[in-house]
N, C-alpha and C. Protein backbone atom coordinates (compact mmCIF):
# COMPACT_ATOMS: atom_id res chain seq x y z
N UNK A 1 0.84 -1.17 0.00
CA UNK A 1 0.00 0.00 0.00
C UNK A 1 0.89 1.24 0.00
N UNK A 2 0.57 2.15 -0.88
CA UNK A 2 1.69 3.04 -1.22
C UNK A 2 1.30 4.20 0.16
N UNK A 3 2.38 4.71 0.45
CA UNK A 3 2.02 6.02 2.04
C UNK A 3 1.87 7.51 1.16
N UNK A 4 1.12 8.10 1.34
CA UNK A 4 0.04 9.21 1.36
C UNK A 4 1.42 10.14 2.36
N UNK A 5 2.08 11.04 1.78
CA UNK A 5 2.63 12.09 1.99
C UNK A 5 2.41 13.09 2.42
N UNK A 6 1.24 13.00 2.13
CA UNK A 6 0.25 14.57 2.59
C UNK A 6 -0.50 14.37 3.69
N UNK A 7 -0.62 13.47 4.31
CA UNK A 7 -1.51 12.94 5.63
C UNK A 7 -0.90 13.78 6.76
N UNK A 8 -1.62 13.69 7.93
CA UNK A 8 -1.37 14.73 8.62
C UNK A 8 -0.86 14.06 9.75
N UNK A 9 0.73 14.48 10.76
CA UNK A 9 1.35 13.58 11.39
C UNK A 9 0.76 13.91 12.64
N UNK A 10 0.04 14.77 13.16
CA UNK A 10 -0.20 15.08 14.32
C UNK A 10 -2.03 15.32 14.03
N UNK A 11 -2.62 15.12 15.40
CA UNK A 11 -3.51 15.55 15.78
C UNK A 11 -4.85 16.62 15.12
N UNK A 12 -5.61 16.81 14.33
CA UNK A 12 -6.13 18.10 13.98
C UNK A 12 -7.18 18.47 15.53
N UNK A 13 -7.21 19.81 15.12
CA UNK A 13 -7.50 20.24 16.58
C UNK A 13 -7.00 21.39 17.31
N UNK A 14 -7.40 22.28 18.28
CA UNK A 14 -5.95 23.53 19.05
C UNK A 14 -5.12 22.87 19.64
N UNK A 15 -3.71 23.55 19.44
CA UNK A 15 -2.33 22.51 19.74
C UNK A 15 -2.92 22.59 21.38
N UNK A 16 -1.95 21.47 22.06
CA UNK A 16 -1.71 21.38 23.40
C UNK A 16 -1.92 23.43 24.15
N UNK A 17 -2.55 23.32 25.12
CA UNK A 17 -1.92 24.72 25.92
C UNK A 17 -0.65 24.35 26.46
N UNK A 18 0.18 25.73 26.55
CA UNK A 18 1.72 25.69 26.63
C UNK A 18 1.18 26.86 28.14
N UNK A 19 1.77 26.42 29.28
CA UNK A 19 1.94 27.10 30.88
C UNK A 19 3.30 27.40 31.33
N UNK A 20 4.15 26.84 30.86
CA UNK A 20 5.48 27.20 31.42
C UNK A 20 6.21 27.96 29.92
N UNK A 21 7.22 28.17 30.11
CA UNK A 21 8.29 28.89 29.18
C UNK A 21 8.48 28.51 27.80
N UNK A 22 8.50 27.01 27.97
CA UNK A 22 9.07 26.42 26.81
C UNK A 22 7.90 25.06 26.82
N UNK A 23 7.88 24.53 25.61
CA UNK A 23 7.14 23.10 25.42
C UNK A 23 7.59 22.11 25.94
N UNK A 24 9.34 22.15 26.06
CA UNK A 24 9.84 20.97 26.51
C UNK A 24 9.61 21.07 28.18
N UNK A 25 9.59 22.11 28.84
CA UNK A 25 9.33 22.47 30.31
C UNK A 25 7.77 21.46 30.77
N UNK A 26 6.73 22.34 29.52
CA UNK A 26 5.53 21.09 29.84
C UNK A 26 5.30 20.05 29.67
N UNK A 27 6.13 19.61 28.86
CA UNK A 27 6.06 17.81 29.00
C UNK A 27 6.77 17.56 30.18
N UNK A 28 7.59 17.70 30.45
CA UNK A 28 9.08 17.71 31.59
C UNK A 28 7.60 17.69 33.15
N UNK A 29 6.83 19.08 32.86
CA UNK A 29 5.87 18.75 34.26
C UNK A 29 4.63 17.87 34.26
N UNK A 30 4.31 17.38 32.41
CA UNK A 30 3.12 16.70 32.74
C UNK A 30 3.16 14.98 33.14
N UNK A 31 4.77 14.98 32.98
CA UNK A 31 5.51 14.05 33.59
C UNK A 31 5.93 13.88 35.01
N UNK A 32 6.04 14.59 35.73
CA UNK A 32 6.14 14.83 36.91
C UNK A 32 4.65 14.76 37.84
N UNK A 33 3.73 15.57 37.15
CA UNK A 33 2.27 15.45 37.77
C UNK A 33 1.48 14.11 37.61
N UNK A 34 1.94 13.36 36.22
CA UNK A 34 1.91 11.88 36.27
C UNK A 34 2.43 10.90 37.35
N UNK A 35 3.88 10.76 37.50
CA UNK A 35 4.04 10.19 38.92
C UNK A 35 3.55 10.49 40.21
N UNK A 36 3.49 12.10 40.24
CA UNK A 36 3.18 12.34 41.91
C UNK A 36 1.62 11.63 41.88
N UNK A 37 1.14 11.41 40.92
CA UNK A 37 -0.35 10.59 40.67
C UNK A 37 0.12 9.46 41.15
N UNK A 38 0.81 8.69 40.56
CA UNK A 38 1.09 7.05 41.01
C UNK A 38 1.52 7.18 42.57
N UNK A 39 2.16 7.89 42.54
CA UNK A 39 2.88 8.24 44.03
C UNK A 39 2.02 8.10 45.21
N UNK A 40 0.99 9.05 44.92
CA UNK A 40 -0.21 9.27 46.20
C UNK A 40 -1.12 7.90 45.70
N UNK A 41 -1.05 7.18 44.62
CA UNK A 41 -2.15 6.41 44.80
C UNK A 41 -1.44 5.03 45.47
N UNK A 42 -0.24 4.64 45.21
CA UNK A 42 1.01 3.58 46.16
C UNK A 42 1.03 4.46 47.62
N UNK A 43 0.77 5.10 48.25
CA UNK A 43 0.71 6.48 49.45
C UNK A 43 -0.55 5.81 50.14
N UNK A 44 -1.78 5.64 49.59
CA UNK A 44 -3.01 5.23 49.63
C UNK A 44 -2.41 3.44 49.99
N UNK A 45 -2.54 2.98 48.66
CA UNK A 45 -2.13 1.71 49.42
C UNK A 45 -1.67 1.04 49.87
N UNK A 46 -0.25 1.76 50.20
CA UNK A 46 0.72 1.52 51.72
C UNK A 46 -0.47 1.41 53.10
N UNK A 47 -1.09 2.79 53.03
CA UNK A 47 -1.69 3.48 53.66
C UNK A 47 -2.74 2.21 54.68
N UNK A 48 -3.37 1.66 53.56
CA UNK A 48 -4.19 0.33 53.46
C UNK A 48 -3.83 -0.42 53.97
N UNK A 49 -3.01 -1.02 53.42
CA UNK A 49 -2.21 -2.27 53.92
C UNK A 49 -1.53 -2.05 55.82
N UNK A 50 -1.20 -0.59 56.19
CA UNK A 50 -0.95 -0.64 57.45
C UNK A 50 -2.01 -0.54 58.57
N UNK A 51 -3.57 -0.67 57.87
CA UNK A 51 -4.61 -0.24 58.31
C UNK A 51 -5.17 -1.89 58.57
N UNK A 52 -4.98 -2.78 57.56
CA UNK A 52 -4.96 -3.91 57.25
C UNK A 52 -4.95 -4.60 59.07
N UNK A 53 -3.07 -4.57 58.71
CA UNK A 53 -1.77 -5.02 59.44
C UNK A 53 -2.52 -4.89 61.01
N UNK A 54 -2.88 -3.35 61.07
CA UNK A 54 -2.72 -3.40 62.63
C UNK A 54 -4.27 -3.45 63.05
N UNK A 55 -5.11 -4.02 62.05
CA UNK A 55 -6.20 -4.82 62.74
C UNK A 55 -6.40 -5.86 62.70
N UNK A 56 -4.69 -6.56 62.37
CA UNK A 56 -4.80 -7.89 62.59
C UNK A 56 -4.92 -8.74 61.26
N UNK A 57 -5.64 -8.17 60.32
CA UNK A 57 -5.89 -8.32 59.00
C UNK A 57 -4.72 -9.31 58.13
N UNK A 58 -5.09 -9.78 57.28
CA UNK A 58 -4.02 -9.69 56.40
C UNK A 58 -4.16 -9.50 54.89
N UNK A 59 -2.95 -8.59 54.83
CA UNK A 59 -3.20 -7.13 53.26
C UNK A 59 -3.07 -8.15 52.09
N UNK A 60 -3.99 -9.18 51.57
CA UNK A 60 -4.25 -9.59 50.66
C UNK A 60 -4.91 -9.07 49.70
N UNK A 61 -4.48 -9.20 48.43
CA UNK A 61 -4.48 -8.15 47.32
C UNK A 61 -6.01 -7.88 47.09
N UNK A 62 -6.81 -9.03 47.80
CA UNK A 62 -8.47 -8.68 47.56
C UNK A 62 -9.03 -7.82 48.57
N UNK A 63 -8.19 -8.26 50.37
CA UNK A 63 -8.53 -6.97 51.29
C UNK A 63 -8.07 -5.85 51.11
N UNK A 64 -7.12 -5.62 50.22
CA UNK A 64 -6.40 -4.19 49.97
C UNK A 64 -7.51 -3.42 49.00
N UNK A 65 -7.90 -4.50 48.17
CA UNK A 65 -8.84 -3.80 47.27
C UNK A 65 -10.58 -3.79 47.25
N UNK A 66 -10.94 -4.38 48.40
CA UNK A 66 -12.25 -4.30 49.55
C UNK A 66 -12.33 -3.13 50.05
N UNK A 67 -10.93 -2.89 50.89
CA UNK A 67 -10.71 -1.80 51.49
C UNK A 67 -11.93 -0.54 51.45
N UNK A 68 -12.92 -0.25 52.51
CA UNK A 68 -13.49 0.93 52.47
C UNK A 68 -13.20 1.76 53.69
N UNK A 69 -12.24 2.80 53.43
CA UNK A 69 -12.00 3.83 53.93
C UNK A 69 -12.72 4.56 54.66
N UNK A 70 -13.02 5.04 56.04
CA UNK A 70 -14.00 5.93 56.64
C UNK A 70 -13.67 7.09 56.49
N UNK A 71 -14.63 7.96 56.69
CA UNK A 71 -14.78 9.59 56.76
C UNK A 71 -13.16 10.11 56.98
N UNK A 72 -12.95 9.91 58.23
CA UNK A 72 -11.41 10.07 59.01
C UNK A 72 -10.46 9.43 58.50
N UNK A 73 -10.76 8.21 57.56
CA UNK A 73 -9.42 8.02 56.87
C UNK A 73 -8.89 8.92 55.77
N UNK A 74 -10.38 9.14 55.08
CA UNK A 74 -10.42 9.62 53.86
C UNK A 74 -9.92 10.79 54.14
N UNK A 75 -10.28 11.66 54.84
CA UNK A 75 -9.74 13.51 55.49
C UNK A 75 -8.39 13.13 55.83
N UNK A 76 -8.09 12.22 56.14
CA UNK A 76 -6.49 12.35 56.72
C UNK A 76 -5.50 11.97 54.96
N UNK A 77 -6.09 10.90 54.73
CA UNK A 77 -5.10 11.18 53.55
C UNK A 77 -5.32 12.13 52.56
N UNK A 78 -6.33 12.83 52.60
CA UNK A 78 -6.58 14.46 51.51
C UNK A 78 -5.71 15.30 52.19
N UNK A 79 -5.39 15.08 53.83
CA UNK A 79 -4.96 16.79 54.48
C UNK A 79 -3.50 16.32 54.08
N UNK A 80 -2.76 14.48 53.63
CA UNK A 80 -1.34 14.67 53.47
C UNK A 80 -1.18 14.88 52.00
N UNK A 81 -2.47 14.57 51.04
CA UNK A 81 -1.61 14.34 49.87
C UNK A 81 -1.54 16.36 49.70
N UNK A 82 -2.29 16.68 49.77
CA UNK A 82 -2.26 18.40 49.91
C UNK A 82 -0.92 18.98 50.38
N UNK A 83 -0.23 18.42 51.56
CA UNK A 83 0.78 18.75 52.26
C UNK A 83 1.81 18.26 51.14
N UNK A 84 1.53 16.87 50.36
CA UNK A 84 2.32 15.93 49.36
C UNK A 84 2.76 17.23 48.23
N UNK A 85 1.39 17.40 47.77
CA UNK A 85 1.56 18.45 46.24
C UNK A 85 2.20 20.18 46.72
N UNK A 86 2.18 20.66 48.15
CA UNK A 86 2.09 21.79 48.39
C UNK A 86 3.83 21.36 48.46
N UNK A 87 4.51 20.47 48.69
CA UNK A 87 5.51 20.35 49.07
C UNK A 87 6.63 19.93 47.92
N UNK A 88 5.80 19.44 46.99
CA UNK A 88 6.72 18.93 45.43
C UNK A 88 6.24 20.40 44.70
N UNK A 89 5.61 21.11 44.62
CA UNK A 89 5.05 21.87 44.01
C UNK A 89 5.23 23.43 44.04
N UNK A 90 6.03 23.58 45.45
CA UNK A 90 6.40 24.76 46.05
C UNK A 90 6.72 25.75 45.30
N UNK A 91 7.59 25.66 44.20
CA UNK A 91 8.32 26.56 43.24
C UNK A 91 7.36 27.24 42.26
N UNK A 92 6.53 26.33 41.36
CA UNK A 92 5.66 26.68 41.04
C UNK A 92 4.53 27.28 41.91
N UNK A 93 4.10 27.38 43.14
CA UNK A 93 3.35 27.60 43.88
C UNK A 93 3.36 29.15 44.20
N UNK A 94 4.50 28.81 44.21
CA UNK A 94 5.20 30.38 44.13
C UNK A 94 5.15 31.60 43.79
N UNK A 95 5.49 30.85 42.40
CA UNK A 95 5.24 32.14 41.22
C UNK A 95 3.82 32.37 40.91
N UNK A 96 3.12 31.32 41.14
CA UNK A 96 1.37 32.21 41.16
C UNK A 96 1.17 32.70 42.44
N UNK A 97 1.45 32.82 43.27
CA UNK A 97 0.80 33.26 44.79
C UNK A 97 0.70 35.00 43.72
N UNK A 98 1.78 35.39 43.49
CA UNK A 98 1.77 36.65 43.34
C UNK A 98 0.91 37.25 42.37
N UNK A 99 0.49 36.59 41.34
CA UNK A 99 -0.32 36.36 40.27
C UNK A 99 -1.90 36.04 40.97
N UNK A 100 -2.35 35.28 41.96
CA UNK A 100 -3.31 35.06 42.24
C UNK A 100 -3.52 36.37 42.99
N UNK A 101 -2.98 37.29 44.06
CA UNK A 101 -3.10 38.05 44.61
C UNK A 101 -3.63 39.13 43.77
N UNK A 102 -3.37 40.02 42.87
CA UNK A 102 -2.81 40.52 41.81
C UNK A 102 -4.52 40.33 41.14
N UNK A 103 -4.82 39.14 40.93
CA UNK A 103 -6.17 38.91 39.71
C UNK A 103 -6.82 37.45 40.64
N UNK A 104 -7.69 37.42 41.64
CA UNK A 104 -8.44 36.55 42.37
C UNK A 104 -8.82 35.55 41.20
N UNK A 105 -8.92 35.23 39.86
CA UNK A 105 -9.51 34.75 39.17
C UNK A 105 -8.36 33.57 38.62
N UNK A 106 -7.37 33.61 39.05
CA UNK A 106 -6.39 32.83 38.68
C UNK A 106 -6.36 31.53 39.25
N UNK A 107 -6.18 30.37 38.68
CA UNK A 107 -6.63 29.04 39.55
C UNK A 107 -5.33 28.73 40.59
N UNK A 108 -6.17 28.47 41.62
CA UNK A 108 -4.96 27.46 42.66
C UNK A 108 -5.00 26.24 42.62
N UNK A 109 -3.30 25.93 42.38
CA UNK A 109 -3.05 24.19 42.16
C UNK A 109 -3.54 23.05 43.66
């Protein structure tokens, strides 16, 4: 089958939005905001498994994934992963504080 030259190699559509300086900067963070994802969700089921453990339990991959979390579990791991992102995130956090002050309409991460 002969290849069509003129076909289009990317996407049709508005390109990606660009937030930092350069393009390579936003891949560089949408890579970073990808792990700290895996991160807090292995965070969670550490989390589980020691919840498991010290009721005696044992963290078998079906009680890990039974697992229902109460009110107070759930608030405690939102108030660390918050502390998690406020703490990988600082730099950037940063440079909008002054920007959010400035124009209330600006989003907080």
């Amino acid at each position: 089958m002969p290849q069509n030259s003129n076909r289009r190699r990317k996407a049709a559509g508005p390109a990606r939005p660009t937030y930092l300086q350069s393009e390579d900067s936003d891949k560089v963070m949408s890579i970073v905001l990808a792990l700290m994802s895996e991160v807090s969700s292995l965070r969670d089921r550490i989390d589980t498994h020691e919840r498991l453990a010290q009721a005696g339990l044992l963290p078998t991959p079906d009680a890990v994934d039974d697992f229902r979390a109460t009110p107070d579990v759930l608030a405690a791991r939102e108030s660390q992963r918050e502390a998690y992102i406020k703490r990988l995130l600082r730099v950037v956090l940063e440079d909008i504080e002054p920007e959010r002050r400035s124009d209330p309409a600006t989003p907080v991460l």
